[in-house]
C-alpha atoms as a PDB file:
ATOM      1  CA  UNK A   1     -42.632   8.566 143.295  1.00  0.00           C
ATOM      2  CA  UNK A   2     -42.798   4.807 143.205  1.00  0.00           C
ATOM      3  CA  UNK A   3     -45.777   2.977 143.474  1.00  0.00           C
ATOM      4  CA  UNK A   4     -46.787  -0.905 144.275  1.00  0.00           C
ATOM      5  CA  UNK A   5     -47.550  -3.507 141.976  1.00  0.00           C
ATOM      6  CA  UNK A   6     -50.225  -6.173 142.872  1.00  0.00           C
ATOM      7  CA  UNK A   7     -47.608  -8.774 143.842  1.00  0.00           C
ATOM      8  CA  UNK A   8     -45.168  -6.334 146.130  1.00  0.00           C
ATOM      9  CA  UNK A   9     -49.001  -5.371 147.401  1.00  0.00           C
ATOM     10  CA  UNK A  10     -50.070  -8.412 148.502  1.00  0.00           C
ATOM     11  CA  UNK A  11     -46.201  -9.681 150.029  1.00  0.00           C
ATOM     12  CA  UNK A  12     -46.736  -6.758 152.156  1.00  0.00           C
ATOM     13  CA  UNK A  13     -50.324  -7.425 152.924  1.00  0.00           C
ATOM     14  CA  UNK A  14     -49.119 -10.723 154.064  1.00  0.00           C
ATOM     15  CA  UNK A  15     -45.929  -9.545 156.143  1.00  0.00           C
ATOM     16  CA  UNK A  16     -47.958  -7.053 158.259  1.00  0.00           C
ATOM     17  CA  UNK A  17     -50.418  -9.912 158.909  1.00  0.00           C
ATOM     18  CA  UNK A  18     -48.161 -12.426 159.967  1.00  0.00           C
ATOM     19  CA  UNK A  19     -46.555  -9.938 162.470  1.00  0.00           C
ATOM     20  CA  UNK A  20     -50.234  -8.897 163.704  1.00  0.00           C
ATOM     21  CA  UNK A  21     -50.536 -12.556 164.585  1.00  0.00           C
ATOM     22  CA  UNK A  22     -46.929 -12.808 166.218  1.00  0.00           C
ATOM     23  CA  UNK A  23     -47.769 -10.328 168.315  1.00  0.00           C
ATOM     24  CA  UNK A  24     -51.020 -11.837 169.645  1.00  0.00           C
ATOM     25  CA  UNK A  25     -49.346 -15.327 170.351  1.00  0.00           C
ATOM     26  CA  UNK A  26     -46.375 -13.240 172.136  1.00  0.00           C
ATOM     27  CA  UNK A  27     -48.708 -11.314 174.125  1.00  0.00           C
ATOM     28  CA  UNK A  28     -51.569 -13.589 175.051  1.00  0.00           C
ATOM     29  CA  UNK A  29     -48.650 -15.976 176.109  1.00  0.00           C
ATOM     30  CA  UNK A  30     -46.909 -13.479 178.731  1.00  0.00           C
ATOM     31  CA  UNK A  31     -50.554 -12.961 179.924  1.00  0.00           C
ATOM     32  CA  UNK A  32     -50.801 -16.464 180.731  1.00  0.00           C
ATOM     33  CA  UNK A  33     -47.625 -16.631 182.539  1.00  0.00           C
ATOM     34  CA  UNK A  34     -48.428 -13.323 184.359  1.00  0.00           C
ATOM     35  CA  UNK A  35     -51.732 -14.773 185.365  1.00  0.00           C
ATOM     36  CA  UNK A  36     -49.809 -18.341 186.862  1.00  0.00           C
ATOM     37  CA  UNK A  37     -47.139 -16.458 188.673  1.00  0.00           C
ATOM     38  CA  UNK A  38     -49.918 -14.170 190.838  1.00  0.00           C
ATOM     39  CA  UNK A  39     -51.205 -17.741 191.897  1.00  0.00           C
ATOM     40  CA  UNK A  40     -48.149 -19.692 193.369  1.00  0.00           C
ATOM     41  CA  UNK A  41     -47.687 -19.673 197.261  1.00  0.00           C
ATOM     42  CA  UNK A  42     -44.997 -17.364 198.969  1.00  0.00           C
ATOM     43  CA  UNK A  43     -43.230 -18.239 201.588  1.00  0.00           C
ATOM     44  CA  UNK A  44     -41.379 -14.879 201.836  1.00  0.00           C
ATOM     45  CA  UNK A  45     -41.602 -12.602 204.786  1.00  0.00           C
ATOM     46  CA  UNK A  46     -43.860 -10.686 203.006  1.00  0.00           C
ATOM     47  CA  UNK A  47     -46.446 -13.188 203.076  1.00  0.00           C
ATOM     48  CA  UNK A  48     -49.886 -12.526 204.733  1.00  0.00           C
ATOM     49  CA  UNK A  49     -50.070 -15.876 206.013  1.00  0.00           C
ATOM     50  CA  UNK A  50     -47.122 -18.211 207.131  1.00  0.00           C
ATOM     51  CA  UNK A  51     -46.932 -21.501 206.696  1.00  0.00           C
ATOM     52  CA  UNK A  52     -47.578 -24.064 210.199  1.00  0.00           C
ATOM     53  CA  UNK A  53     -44.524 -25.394 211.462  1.00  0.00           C
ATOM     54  CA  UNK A  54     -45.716 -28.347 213.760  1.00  0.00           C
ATOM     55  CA  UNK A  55     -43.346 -29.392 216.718  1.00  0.00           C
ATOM     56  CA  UNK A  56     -43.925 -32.355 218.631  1.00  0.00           C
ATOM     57  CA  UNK A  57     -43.142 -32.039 222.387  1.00  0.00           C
ATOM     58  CA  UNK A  58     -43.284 -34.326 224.990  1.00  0.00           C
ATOM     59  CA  UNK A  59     -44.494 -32.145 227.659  1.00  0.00           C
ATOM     60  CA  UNK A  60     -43.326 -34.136 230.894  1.00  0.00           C
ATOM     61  CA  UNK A  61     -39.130 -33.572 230.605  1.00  0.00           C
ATOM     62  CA  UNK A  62     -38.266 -30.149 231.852  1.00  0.00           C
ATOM     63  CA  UNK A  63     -36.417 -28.054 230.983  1.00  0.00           C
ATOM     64  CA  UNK A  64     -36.926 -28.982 227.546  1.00  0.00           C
ATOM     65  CA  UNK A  65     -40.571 -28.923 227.612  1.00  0.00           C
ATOM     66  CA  UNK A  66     -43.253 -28.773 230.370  1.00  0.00           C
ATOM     67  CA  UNK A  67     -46.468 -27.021 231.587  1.00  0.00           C
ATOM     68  CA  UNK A  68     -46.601 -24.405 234.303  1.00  0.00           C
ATOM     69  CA  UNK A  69     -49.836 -24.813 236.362  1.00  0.00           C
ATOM     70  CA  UNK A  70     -51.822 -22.560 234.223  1.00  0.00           C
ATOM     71  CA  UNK A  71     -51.422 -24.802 231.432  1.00  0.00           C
ATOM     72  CA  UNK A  72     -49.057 -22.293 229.650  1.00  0.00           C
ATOM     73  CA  UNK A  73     -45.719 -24.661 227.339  1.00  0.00           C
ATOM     74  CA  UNK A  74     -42.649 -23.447 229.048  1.00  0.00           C
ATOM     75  CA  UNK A  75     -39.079 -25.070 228.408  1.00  0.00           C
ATOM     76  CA  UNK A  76     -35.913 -24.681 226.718  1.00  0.00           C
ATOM     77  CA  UNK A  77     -37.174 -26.306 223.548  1.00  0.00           C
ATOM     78  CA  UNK A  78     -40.409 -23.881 223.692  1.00  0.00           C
ATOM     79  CA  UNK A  79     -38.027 -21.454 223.249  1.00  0.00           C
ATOM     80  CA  UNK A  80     -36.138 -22.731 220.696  1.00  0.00           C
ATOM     81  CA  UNK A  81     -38.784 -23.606 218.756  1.00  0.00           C
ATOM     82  CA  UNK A  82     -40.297 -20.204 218.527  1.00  0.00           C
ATOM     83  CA  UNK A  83     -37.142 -18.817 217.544  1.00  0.00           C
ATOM     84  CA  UNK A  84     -36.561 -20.961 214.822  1.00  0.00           C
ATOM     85  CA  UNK A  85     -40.116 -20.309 213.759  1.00  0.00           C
ATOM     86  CA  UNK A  86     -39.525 -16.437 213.562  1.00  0.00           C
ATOM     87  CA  UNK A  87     -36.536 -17.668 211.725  1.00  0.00           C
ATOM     88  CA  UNK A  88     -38.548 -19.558 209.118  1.00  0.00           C
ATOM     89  CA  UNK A  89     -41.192 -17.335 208.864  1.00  0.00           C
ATOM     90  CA  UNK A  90     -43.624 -20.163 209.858  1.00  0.00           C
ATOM     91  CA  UNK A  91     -46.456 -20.351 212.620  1.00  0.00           C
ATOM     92  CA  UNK A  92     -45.305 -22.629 215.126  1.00  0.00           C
ATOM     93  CA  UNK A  93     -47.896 -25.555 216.528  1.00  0.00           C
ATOM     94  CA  UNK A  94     -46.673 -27.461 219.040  1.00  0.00           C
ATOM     95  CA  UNK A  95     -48.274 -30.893 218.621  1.00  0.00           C
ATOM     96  CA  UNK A  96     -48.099 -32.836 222.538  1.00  0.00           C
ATOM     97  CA  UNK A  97     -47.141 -36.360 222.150  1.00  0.00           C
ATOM     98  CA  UNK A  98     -46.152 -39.376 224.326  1.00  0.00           C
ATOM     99  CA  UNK A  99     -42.537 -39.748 224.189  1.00  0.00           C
ATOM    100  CA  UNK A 100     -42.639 -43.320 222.112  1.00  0.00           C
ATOM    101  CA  UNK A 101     -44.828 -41.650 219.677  1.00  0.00           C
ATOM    102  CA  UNK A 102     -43.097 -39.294 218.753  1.00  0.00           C
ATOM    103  CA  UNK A 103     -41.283 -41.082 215.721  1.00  0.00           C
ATOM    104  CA  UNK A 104     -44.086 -42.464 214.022  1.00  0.00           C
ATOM    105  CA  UNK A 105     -46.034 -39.030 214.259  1.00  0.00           C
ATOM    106  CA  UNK A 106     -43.204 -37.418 212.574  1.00  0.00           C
ATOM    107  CA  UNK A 107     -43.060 -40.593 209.893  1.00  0.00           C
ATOM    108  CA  UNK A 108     -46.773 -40.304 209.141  1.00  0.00           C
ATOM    109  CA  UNK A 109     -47.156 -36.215 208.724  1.00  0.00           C
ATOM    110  CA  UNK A 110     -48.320 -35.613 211.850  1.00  0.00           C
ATOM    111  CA  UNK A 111     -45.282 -33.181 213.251  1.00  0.00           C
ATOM    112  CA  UNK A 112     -43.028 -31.553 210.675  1.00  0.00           C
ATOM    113  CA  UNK A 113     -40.003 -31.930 213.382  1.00  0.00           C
ATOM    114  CA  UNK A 114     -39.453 -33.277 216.999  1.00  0.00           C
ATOM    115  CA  UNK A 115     -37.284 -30.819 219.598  1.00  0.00           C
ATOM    116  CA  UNK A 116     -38.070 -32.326 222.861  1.00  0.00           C
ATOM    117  CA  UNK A 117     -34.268 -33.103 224.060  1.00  0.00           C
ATOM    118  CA  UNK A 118     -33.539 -36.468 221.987  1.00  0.00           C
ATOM    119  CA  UNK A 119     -30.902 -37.837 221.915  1.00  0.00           C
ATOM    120  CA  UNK A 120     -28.432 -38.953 218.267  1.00  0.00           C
ATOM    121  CA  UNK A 121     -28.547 -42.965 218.202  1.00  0.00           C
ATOM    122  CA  UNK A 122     -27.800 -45.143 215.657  1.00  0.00           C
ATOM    123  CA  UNK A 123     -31.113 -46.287 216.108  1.00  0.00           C
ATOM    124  CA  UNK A 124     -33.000 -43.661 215.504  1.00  0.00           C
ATOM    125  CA  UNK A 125     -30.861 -42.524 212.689  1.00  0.00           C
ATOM    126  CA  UNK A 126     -32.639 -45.596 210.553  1.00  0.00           C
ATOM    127  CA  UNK A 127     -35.458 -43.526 210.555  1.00  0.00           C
ATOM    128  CA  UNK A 128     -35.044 -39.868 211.193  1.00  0.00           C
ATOM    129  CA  UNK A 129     -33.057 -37.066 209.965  1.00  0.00           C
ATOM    130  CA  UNK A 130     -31.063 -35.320 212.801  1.00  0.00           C
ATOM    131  CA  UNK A 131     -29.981 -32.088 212.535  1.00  0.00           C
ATOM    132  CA  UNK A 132     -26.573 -30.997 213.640  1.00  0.00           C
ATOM    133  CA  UNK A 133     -26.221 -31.007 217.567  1.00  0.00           C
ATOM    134  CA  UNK A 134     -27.352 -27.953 219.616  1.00  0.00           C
ATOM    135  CA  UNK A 135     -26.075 -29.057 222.899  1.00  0.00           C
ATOM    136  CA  UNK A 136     -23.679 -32.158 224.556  1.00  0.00           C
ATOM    137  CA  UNK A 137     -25.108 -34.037 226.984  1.00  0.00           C
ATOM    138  CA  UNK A 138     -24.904 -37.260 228.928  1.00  0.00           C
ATOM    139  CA  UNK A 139     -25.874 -39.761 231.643  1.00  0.00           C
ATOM    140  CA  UNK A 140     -25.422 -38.612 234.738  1.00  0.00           C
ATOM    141  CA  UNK A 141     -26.728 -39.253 238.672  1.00  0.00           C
ATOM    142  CA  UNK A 142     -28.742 -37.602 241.455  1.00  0.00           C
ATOM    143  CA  UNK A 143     -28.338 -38.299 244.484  1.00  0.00           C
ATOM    144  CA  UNK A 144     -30.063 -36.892 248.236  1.00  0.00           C
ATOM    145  CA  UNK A 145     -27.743 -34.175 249.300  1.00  0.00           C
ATOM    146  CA  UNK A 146     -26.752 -36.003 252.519  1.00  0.00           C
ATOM    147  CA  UNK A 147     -25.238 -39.014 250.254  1.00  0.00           C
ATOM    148  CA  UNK A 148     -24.004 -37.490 247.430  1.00  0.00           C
ATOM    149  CA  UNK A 149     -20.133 -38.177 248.392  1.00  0.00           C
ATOM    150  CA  UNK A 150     -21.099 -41.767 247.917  1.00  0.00           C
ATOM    151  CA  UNK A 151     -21.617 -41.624 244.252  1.00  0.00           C
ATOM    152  CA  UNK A 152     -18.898 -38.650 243.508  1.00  0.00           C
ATOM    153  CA  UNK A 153     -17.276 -41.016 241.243  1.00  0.00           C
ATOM    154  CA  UNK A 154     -20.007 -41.156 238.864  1.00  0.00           C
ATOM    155  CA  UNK A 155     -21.458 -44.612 237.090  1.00  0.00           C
ATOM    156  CA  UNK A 156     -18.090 -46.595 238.340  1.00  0.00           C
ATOM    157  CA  UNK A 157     -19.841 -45.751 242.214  1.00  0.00           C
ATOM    158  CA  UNK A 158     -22.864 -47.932 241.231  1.00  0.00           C
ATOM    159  CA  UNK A 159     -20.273 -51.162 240.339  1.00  0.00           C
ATOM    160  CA  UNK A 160     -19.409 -53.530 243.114  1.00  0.00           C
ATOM    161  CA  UNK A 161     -22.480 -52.589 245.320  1.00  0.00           C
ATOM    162  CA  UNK A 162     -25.924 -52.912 245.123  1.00  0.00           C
ATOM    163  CA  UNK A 163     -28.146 -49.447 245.162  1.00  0.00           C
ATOM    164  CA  UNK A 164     -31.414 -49.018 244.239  1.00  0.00           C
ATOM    165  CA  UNK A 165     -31.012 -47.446 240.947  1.00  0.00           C
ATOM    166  CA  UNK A 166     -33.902 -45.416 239.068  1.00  0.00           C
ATOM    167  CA  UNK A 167     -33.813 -44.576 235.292  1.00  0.00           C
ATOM    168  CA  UNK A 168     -36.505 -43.780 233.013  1.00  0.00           C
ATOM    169  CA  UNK A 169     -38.249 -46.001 230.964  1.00  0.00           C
ATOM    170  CA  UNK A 170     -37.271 -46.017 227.084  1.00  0.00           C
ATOM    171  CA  UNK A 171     -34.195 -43.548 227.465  1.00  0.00           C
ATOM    172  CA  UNK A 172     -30.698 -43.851 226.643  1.00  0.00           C
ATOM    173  CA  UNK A 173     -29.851 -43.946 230.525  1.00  0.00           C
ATOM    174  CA  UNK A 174     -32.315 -46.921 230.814  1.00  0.00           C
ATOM    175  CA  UNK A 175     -30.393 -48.568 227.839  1.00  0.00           C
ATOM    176  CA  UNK A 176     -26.968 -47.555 229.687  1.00  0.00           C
ATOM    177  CA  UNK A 177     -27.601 -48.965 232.767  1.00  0.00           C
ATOM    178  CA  UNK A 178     -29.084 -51.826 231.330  1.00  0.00           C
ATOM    179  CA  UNK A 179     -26.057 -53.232 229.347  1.00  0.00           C
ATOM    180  CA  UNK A 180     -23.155 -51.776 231.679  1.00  0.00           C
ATOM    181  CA  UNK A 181     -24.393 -52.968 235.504  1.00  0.00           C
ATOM    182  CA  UNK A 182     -24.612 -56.521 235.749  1.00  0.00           C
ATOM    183  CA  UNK A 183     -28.437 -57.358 237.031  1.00  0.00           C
ATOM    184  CA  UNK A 184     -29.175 -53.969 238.776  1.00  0.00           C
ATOM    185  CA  UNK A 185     -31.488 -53.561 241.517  1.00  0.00           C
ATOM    186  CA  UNK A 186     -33.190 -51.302 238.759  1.00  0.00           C
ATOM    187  CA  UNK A 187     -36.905 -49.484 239.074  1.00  0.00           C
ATOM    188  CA  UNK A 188     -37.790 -48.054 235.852  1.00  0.00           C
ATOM    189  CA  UNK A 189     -40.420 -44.629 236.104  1.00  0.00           C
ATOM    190  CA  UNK A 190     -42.696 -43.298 233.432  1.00  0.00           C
ATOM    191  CA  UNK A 191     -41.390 -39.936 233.904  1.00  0.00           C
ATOM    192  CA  UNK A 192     -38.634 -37.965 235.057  1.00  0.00           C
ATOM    193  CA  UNK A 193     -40.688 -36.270 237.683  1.00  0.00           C
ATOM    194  CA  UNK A 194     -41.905 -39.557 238.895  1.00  0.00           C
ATOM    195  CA  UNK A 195     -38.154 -41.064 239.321  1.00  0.00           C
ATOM    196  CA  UNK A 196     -37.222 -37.815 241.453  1.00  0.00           C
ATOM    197  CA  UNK A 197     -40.166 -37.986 243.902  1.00  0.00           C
ATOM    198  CA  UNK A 198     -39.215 -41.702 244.152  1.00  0.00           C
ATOM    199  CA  UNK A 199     -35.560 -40.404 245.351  1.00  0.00           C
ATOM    200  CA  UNK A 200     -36.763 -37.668 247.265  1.00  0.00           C
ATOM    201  CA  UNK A 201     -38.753 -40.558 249.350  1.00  0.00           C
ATOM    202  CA  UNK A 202     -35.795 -42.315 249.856  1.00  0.00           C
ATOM    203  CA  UNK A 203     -37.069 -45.661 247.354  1.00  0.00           C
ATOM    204  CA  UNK A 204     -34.513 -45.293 245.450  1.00  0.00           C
ATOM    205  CA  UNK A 205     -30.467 -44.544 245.820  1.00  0.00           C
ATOM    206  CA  UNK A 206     -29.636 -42.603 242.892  1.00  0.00           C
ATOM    207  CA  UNK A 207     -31.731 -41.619 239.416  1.00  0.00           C
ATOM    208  CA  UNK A 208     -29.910 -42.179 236.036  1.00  0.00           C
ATOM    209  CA  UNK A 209     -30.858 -39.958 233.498  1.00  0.00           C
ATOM    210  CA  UNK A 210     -29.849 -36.735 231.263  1.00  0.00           C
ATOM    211  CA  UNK A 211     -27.935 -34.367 232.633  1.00  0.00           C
ATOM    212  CA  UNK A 212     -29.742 -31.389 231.425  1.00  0.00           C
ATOM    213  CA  UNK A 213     -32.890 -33.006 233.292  1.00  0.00           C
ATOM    214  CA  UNK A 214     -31.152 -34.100 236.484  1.00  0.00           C
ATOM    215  CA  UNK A 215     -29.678 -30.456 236.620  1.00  0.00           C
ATOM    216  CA  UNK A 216     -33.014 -28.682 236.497  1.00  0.00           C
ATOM    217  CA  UNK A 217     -34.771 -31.166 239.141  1.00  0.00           C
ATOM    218  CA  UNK A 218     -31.501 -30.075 241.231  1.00  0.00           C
ATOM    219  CA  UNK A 219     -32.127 -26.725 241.093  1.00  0.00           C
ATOM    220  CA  UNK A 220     -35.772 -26.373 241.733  1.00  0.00           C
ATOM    221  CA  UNK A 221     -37.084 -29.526 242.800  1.00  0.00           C
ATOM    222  CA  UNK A 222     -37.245 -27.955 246.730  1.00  0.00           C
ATOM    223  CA  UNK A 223     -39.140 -30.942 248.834  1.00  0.00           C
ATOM    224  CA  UNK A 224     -35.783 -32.298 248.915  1.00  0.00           C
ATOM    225  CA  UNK A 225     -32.342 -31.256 249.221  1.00  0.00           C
ATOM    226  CA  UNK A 226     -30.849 -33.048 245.782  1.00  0.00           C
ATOM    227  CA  UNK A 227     -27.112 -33.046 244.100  1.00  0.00           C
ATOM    228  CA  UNK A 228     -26.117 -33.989 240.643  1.00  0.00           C
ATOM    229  CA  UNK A 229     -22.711 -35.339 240.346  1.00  0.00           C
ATOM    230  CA  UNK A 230     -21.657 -33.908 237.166  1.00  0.00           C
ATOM    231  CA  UNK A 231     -19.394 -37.058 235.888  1.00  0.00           C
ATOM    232  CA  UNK A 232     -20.899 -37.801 232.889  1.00  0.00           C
ATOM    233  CA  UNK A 233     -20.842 -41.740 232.135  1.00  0.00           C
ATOM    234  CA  UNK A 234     -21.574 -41.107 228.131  1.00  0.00           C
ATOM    235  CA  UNK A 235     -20.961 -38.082 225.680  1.00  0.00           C
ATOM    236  CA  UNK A 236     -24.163 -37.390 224.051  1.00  0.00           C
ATOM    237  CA  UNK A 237     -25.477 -34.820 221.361  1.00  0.00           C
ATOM    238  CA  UNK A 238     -28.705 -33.852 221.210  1.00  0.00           C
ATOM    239  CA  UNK A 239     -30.757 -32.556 218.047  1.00  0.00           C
ATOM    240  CA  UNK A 240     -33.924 -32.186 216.379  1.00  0.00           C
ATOM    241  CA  UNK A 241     -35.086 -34.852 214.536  1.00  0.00           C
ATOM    242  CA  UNK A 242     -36.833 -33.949 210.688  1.00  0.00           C
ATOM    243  CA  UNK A 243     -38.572 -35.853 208.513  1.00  0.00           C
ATOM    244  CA  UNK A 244     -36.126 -37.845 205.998  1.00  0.00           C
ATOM    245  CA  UNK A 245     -38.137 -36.903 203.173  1.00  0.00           C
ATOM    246  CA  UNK A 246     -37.956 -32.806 204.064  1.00  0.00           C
ATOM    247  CA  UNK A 247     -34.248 -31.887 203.139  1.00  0.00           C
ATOM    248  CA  UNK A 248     -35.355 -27.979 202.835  1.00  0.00           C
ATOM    249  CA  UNK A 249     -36.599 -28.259 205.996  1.00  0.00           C
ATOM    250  CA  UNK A 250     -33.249 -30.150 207.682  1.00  0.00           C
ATOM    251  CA  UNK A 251     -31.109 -27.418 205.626  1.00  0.00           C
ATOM    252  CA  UNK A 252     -32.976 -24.780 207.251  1.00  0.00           C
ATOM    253  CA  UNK A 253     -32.945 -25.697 210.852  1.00  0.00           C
ATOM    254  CA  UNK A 254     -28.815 -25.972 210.505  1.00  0.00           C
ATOM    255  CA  UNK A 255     -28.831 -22.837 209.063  1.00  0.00           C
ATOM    256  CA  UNK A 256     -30.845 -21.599 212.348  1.00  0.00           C
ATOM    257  CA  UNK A 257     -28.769 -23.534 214.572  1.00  0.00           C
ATOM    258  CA  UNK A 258     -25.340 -22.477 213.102  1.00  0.00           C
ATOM    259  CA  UNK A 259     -26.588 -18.664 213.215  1.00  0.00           C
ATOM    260  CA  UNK A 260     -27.713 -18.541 216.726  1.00  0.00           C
ATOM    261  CA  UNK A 261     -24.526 -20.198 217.772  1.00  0.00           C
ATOM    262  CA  UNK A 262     -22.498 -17.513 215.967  1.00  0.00           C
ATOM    263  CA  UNK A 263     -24.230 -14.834 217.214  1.00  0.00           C
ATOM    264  CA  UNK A 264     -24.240 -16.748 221.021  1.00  0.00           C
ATOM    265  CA  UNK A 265     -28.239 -16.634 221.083  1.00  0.00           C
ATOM    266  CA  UNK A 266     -28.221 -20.346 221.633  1.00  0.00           C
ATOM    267  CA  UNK A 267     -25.704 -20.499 224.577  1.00  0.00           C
ATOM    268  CA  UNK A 268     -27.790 -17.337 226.465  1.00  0.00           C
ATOM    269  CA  UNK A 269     -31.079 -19.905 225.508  1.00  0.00           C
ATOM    270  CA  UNK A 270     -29.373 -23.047 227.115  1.00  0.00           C
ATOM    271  CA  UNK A 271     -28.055 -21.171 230.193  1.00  0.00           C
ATOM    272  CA  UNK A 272     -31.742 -19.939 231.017  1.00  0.00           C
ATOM    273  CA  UNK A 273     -33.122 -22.749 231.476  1.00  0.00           C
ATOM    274  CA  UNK A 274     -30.032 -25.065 232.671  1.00  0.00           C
ATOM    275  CA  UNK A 275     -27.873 -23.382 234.869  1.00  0.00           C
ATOM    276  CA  UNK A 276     -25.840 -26.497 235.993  1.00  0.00           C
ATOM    277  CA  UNK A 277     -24.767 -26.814 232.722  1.00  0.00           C
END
């Protein structure tokens, strides 16, 4: 039997002491962590509460986006949006805007991402971040039934005469028209709706604009029998347009895009609601 003396006594004393303390530090400090970890946000599927996901729509350009009479957001884009919502596991809010300001709302905050049917331009790549394309589009014309064989050769049946030509104001067709007909007996309308009406009436010849648009007035616009001549006079993309400073956000919505294209979700969508096309 072996026994202690004072000094082994007191080195033990001291050991057990110092590992009392270690043990403290280690678990006070895991505490701490614990305690940090139960506060930071989820964004899982799991989560009681989604984030928003705030869409700005321009509610006047079906099929993308439009009101039926009871007020109710119908629209290719609606659709679209919702499903890339579910996708996120975020709360979609569509925020309406005017078409023009729709790029400064999404540069101050305001909208998180824009899918109302834009258009890729250079121009607006200086200040937004486009996702990849969802759908090809172009300029195209409509035309009253009754003189639709006049235009069948697309934008090259506008050169060497004089129609009265309709586009809407601040769109790529506007732009088109603008800088490929020299001086063209040109009204510009507010809306798309507006420009049809005006053809229906017969004060205008033909309406340049998107053929996605053009298609759907064609196909339901009934006070008038109406014909798009599917020549497209430009190959356009459109996409949604994200905030430059929200990569996460641009990564995701390819993601979405590239899934529901795999799967053929997005062509069923696009078909819905554009039947021309």
């Amino acid at each position: 039997m072996s026994f202690l003396t004072p000094t082994h006594y007191h080195q033990l004393i001291m050991t057990i002491h110092y590992r009392l303390i270690l043990f403290v530090l280690l678990a006070a400090t895991t505490l701490h962590l614990a305690g940090c970890t139960s506060h930071q946000p989820s964004l899982n599927k799991g989560a009681s509460k989604p984030m928003q996901l705030r869409v700005g729509v321009s509610t006047n350009a079906p099929p993308f986006a439009f009101k039926t009479k009871n007020g109710e957001l119908q629209g290719l884009e609606i659709e679209l949006s919702r499903q890339l919502g579910k996708f996120l596991n975020r709360e979609v809010v569509f925020i309406e805007l005017d078409w023009d300001k729709q790029i400064p709302a999404l540069e101050k905050g305001t909208t998180d991402i824009i899918m109302s049917g834009m258009t890729i331009t250079q121009k607006r790549q200086y200040r937004v971040a486009f996702t990849k394309p969802y759908m090809r589009s172009g300029q195209i014309l409509l035309a009253r039934s009754s003189e639709a064989r006049r235009y069948s050769n697309g934008i090259y049946s506008l050169m060497g005469r004089s129609p009265k030509i309709g586009t809407v104001e601040g769109t790529t067709g506007d732009l088109f028209i603008t800088k490929t007909i020299n001086r063209p007996d040109l009204t510009r309308f507010s809306t798309s709706l507006n420009g049809v009406e005006a053809l229906a009436a017969g004060d205008i010849d033909v309406l340049v604009h998107d053929a996605p648009i053009l298609c759907h007035y064609a196909a339901t616009y009934d006070k008038a029998q109406l014909t798009p001549v599917l020549q497209m006079a430009t190959e356009e993309y459109l996409a949604w347009a994200v905030n430059k400073n929200k990569p996460e956000l641009l990564k995701a919505a390819n993601e979405f895009i590239t899934a529901n294209a795999n799967n053929k979700l997005l062509q069923e969508s696009i078909h819905r609601w554009i039947p021309y096309l």
